[in-house]
C-alpha atoms as a PDB file:
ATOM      1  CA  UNK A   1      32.106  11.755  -3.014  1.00  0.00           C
ATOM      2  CA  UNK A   2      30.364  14.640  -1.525  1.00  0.00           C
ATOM      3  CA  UNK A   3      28.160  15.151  -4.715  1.00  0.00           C
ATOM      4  CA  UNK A   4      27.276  11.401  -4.245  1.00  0.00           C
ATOM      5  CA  UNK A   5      26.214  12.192  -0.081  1.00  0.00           C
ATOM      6  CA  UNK A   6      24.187  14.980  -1.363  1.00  0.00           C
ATOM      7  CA  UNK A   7      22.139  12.883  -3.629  1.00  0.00           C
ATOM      8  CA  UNK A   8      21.297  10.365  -1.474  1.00  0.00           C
ATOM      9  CA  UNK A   9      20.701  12.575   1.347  1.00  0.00           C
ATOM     10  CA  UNK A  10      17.802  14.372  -1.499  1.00  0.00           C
ATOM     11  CA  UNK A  11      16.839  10.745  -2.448  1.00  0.00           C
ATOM     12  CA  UNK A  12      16.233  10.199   0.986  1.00  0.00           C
ATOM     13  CA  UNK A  13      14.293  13.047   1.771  1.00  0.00           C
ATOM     14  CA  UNK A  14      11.968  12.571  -1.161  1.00  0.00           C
ATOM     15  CA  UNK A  15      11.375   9.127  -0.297  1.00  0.00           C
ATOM     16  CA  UNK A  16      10.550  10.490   3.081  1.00  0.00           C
ATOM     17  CA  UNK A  17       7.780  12.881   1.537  1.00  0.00           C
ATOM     18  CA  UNK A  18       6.545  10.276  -0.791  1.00  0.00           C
ATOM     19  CA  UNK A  19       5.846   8.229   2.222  1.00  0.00           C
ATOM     20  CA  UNK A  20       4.374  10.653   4.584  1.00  0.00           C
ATOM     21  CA  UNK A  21       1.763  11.879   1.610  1.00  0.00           C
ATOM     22  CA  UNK A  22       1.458   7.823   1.757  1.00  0.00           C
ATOM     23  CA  UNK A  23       0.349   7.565   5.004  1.00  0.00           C
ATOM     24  CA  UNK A  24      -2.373  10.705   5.267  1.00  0.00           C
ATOM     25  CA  UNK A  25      -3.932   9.325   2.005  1.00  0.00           C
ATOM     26  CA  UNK A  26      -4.115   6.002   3.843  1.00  0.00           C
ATOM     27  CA  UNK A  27      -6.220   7.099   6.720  1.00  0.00           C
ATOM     28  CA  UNK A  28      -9.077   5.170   5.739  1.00  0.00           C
ATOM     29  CA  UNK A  29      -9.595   2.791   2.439  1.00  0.00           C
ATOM     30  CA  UNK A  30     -13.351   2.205   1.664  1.00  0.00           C
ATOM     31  CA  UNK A  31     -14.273  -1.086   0.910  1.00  0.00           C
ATOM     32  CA  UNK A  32     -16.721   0.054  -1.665  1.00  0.00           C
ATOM     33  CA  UNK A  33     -17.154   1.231  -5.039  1.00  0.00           C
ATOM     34  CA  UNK A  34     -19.503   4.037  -6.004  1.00  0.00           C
ATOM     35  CA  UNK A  35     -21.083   6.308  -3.638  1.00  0.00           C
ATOM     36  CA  UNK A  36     -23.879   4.282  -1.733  1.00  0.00           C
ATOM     37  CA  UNK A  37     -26.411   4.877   0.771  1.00  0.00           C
ATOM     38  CA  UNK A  38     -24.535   4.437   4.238  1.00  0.00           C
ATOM     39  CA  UNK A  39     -21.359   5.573   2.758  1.00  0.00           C
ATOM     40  CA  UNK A  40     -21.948   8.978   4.691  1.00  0.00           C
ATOM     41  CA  UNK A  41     -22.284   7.110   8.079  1.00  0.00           C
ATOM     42  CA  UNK A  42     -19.736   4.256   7.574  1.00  0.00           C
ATOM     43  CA  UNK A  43     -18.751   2.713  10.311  1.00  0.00           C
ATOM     44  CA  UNK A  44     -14.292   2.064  11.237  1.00  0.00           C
ATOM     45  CA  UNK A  45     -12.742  -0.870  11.374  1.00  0.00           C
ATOM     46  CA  UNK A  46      -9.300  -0.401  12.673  1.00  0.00           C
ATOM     47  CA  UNK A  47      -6.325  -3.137  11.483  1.00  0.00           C
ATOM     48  CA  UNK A  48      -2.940  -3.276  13.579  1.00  0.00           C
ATOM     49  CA  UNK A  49       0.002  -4.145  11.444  1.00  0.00           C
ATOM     50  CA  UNK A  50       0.085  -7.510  12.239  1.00  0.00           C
ATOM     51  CA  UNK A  51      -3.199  -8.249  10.489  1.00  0.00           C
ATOM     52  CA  UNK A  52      -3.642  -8.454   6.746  1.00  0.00           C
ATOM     53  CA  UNK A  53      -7.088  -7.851   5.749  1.00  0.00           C
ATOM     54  CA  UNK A  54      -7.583  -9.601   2.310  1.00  0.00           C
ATOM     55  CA  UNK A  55     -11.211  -8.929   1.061  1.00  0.00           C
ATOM     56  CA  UNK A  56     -14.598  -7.512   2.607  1.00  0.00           C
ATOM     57  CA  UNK A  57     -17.356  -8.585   1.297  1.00  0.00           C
ATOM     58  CA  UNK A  58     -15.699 -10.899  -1.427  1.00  0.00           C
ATOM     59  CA  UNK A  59     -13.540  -7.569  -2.530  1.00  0.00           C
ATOM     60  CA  UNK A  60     -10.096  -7.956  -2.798  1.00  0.00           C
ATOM     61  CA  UNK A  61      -8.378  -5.219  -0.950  1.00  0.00           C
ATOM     62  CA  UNK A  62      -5.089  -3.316  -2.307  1.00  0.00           C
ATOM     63  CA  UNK A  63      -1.675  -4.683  -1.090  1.00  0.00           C
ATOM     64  CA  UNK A  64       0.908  -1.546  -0.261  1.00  0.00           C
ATOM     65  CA  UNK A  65       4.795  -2.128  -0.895  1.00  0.00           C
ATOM     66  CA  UNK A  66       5.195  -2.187   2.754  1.00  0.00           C
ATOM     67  CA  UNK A  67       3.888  -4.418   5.489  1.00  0.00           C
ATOM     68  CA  UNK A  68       3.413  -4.152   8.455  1.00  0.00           C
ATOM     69  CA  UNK A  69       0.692  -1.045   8.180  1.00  0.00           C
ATOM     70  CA  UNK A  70      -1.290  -0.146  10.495  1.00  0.00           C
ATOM     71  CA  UNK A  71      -4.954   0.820   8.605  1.00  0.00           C
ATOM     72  CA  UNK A  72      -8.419   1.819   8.928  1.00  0.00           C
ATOM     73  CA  UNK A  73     -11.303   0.151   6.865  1.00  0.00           C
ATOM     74  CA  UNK A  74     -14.458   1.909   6.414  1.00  0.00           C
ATOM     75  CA  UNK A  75     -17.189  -0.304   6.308  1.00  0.00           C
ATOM     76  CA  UNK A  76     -20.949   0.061   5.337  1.00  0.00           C
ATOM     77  CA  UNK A  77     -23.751  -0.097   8.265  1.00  0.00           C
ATOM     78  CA  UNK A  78     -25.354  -3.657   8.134  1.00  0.00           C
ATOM     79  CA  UNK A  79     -23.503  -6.831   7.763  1.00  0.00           C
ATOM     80  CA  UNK A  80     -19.727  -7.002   6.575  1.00  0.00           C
ATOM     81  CA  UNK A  81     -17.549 -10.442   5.824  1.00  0.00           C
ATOM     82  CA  UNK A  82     -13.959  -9.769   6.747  1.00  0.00           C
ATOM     83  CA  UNK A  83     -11.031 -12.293   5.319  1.00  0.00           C
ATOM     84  CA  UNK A  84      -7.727 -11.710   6.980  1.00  0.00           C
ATOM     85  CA  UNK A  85      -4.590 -13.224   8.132  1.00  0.00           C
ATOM     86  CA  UNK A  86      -2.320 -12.914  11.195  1.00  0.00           C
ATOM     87  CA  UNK A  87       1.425 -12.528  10.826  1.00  0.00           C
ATOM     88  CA  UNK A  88       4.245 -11.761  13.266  1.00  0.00           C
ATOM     89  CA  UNK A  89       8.259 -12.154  12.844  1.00  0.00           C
ATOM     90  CA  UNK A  90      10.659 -12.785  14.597  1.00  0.00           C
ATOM     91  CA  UNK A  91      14.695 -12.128  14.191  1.00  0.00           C
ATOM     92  CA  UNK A  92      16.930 -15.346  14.059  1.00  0.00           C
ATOM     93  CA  UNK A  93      19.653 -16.008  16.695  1.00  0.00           C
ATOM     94  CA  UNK A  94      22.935 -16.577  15.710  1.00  0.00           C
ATOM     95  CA  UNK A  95      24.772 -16.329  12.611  1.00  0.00           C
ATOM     96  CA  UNK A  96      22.529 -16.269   9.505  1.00  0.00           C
ATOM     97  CA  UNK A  97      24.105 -17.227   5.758  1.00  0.00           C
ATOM     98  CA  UNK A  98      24.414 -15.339   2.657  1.00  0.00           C
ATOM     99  CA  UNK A  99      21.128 -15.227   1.351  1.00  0.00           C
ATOM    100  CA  UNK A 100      19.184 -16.787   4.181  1.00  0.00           C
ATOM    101  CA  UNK A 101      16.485 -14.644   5.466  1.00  0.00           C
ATOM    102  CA  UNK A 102      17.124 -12.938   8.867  1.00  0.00           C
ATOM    103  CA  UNK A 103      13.666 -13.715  10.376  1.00  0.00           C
ATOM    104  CA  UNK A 104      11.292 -16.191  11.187  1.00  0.00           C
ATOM    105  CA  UNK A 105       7.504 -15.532   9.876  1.00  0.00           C
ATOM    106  CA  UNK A 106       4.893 -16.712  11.357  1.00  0.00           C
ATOM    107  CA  UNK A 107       1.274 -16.533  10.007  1.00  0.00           C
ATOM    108  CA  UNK A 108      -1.812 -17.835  10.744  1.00  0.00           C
ATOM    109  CA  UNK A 109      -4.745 -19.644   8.148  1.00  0.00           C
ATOM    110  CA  UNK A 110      -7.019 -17.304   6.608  1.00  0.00           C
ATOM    111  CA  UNK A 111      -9.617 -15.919   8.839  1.00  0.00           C
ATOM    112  CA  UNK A 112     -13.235 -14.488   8.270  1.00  0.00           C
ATOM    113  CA  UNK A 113     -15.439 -13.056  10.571  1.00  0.00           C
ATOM    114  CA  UNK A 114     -18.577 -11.529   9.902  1.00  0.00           C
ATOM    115  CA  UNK A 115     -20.723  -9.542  11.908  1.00  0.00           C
ATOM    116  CA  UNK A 116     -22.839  -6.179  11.754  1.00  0.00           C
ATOM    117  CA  UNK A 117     -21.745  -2.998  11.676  1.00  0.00           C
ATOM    118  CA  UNK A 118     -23.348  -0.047  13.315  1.00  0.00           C
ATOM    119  CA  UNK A 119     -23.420   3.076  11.579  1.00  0.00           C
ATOM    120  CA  UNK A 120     -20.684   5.348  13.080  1.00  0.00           C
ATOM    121  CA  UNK A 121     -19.223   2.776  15.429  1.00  0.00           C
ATOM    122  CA  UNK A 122     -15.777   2.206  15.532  1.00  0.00           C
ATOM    123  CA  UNK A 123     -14.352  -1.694  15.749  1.00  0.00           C
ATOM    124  CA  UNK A 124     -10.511  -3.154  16.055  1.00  0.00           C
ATOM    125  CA  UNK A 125      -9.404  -6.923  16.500  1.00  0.00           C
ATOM    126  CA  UNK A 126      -8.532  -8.269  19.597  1.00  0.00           C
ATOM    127  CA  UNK A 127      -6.698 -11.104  19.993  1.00  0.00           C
ATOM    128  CA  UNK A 128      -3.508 -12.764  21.671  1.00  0.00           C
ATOM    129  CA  UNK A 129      -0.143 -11.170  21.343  1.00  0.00           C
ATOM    130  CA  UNK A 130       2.949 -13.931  21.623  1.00  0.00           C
ATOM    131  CA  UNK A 131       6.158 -13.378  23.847  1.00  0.00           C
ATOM    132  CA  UNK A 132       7.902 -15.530  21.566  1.00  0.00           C
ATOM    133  CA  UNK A 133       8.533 -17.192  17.852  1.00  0.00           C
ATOM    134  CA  UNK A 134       7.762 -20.799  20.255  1.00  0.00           C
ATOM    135  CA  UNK A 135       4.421 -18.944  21.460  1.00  0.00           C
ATOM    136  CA  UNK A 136       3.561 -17.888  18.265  1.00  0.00           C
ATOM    137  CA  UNK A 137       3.514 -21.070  16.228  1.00  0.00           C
ATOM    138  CA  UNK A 138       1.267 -23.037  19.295  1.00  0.00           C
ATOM    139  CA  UNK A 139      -1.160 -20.067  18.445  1.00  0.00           C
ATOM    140  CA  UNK A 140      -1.004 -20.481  15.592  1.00  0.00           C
ATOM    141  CA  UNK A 141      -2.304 -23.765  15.618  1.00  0.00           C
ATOM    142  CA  UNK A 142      -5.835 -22.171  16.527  1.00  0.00           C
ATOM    143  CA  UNK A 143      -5.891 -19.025  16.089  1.00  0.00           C
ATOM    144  CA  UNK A 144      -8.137 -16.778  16.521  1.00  0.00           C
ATOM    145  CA  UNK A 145      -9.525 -12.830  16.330  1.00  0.00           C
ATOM    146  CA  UNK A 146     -12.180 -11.020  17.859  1.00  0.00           C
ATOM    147  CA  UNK A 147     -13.553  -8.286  16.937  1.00  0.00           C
ATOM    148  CA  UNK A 148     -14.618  -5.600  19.593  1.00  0.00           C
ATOM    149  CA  UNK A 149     -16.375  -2.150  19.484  1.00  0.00           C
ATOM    150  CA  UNK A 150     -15.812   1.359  20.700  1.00  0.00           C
ATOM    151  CA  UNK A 151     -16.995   0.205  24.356  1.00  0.00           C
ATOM    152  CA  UNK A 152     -14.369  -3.143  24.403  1.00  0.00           C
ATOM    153  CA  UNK A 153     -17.639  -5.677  23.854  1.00  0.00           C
ATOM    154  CA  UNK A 154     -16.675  -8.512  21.449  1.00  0.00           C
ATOM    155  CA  UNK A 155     -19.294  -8.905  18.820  1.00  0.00           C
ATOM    156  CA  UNK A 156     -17.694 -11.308  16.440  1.00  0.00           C
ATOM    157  CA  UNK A 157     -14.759 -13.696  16.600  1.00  0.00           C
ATOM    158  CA  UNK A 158     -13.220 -15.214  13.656  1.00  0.00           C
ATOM    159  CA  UNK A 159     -12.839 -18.954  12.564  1.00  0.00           C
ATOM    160  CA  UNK A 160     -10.591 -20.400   9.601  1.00  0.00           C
ATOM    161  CA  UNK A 161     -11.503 -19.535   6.047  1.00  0.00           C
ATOM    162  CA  UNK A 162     -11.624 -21.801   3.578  1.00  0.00           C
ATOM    163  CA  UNK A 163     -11.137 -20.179   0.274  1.00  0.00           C
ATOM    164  CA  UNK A 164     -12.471 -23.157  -2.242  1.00  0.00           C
ATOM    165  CA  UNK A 165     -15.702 -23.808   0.062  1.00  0.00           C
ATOM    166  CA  UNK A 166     -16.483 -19.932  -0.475  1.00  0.00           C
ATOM    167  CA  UNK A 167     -16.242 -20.183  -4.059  1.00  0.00           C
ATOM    168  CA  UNK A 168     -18.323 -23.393  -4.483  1.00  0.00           C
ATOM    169  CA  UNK A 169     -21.268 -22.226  -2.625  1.00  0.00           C
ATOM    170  CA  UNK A 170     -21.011 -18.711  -5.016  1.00  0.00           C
ATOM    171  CA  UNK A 171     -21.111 -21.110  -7.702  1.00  0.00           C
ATOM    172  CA  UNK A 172     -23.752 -23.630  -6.858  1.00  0.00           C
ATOM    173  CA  UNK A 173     -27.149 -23.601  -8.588  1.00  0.00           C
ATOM    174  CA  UNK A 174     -30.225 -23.330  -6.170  1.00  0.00           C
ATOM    175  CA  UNK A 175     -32.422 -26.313  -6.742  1.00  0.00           C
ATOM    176  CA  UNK A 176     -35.685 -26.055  -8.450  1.00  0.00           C
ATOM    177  CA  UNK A 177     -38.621 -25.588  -6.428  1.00  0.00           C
ATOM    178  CA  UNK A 178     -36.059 -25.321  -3.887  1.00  0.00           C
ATOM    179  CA  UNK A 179     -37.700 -23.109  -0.911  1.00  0.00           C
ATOM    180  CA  UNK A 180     -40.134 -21.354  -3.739  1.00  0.00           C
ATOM    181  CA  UNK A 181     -43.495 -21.322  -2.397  1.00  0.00           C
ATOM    182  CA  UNK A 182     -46.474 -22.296  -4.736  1.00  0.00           C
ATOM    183  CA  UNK A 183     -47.559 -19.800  -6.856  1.00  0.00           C
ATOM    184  CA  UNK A 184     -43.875 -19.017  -7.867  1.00  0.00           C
ATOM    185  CA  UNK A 185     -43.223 -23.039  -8.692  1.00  0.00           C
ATOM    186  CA  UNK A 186     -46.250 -22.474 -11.015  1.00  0.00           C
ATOM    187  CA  UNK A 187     -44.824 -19.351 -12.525  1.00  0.00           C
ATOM    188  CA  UNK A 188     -42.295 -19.042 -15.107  1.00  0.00           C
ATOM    189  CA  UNK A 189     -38.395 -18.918 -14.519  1.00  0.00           C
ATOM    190  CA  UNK A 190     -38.442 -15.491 -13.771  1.00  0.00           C
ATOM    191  CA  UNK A 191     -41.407 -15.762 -11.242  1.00  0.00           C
ATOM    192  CA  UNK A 192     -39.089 -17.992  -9.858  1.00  0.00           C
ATOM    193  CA  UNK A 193     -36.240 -16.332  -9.540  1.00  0.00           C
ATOM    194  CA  UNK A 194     -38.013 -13.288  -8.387  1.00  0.00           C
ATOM    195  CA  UNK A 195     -39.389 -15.252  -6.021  1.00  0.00           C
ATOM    196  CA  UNK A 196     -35.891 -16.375  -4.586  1.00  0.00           C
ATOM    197  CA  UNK A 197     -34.208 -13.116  -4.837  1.00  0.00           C
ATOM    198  CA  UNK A 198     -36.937 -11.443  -2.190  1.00  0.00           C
ATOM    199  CA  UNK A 199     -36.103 -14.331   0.361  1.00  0.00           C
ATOM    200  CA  UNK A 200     -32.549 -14.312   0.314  1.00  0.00           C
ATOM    201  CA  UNK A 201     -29.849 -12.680   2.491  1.00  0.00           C
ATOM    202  CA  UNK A 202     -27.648  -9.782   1.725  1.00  0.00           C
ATOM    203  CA  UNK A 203     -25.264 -11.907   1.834  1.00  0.00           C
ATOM    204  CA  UNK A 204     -26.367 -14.216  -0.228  1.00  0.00           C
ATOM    205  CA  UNK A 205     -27.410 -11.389  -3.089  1.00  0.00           C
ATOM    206  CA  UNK A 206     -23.787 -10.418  -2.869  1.00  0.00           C
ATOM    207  CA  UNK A 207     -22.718 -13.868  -3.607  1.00  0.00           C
ATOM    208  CA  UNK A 208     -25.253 -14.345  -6.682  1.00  0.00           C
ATOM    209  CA  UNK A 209     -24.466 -11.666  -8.308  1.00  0.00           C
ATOM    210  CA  UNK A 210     -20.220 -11.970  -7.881  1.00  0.00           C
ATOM    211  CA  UNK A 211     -20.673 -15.362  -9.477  1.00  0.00           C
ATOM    212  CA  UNK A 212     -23.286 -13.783 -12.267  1.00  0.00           C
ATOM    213  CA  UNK A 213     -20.552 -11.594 -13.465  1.00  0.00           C
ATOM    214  CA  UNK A 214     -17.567 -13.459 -12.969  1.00  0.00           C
END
């Protein structure tokens, strides 16, 4: 019996290494890949445990074995999208049956928000905090995030995502001729295209090319 205490007791403290090496490799995640300009200067944005952020910028973000983490996101300077959710729970009165969970969950739609980052600035959400499971569903109902800077000014607030609207417009041809001034309607394909990449958003380059490659 005692050999069995000891073991879990060492279990226990592994476990408890493991998951404080966890947490300092988690101070930030970086929502991009490679090493590119801004990187050096990124600006913070900082996620309380209630909110899940699924994707920036159309990039799926890693899911940990635990919720309920509080996390930092670095960000590039200039304009980030920001898909998230909002969950709280909340214990259940009274008895509860064999195999019935113990808690109530209660999450919101997908969110996005998208607004532009400053270079070095620092950003968290904002938003109402229920006194109840009651509460939490009405919010629910329209819920919604801000996002605020270093200073407390809001400069975003977030409005339901939908998922298959995003995906259509990545997918949806531009019509030809379609904002294309003269010369390039006269031009070949490429001109055309060439001609359509210089007008469009950052944005709306990051779209094009996730659906070119997909």
């Amino acid at each position: 019996m005692c050999h069995v205490r000891g073991f879990f007791k060492l279990v226990v403290l592994m476990l408890s290494v493991t998951l404080v090496g966890c947490a300092s490799s988690l101070a930030r995640i970086d929502t991009w890949q490679g090493d590119p300009a801004g990187a050096a200067d990124a600006a913070v944005l900082k996620s309380p445990g209630e909110i899940t952020v699924v994707q920036v910028n159309g990039r799926e973000m890693t899911n940990f074995l635990m919720d309920d983490l509080a996390l930092d996101y670095g960000l590039l300077p200039g304009q980030n999208e920001v898909v998230f959710t909002y969950k709280t729970i909340w214990a259940k009165a009274g008895v509860v049956d064999n195999g019935e969970s113990k808690v109530h969950t209660v999450e919101s739609k997908p969110q996005r928000v998208s607004f532009e980052a400053v270079a070095g600035e620092e950003y968290r959400f904002s938003f109402t905090k229920p006194s109840s499971r009651q509460e939490a569903e009405t919010l629910m109902e329209d819920f919604s995030a801000d996002i605020v800077n270093r200073s407390g000014d809001v400069v975003a607030s977030s409005g339901e995502w939908d998922a298959q609207a995003a995906r259509k417009a990545a997918r949806t041809p531009v019509p030809a001729g379609a904002g294309v001034s003269g010369d390039a309607q006269s031009g070949s394909t490429l001109d055309r295209m060439k001609s359509l990449w210089g007008d469009a958003t950052e944005e709306e380059k990051r779209e094009f090319l996730r659906w070119a490659f997909e």
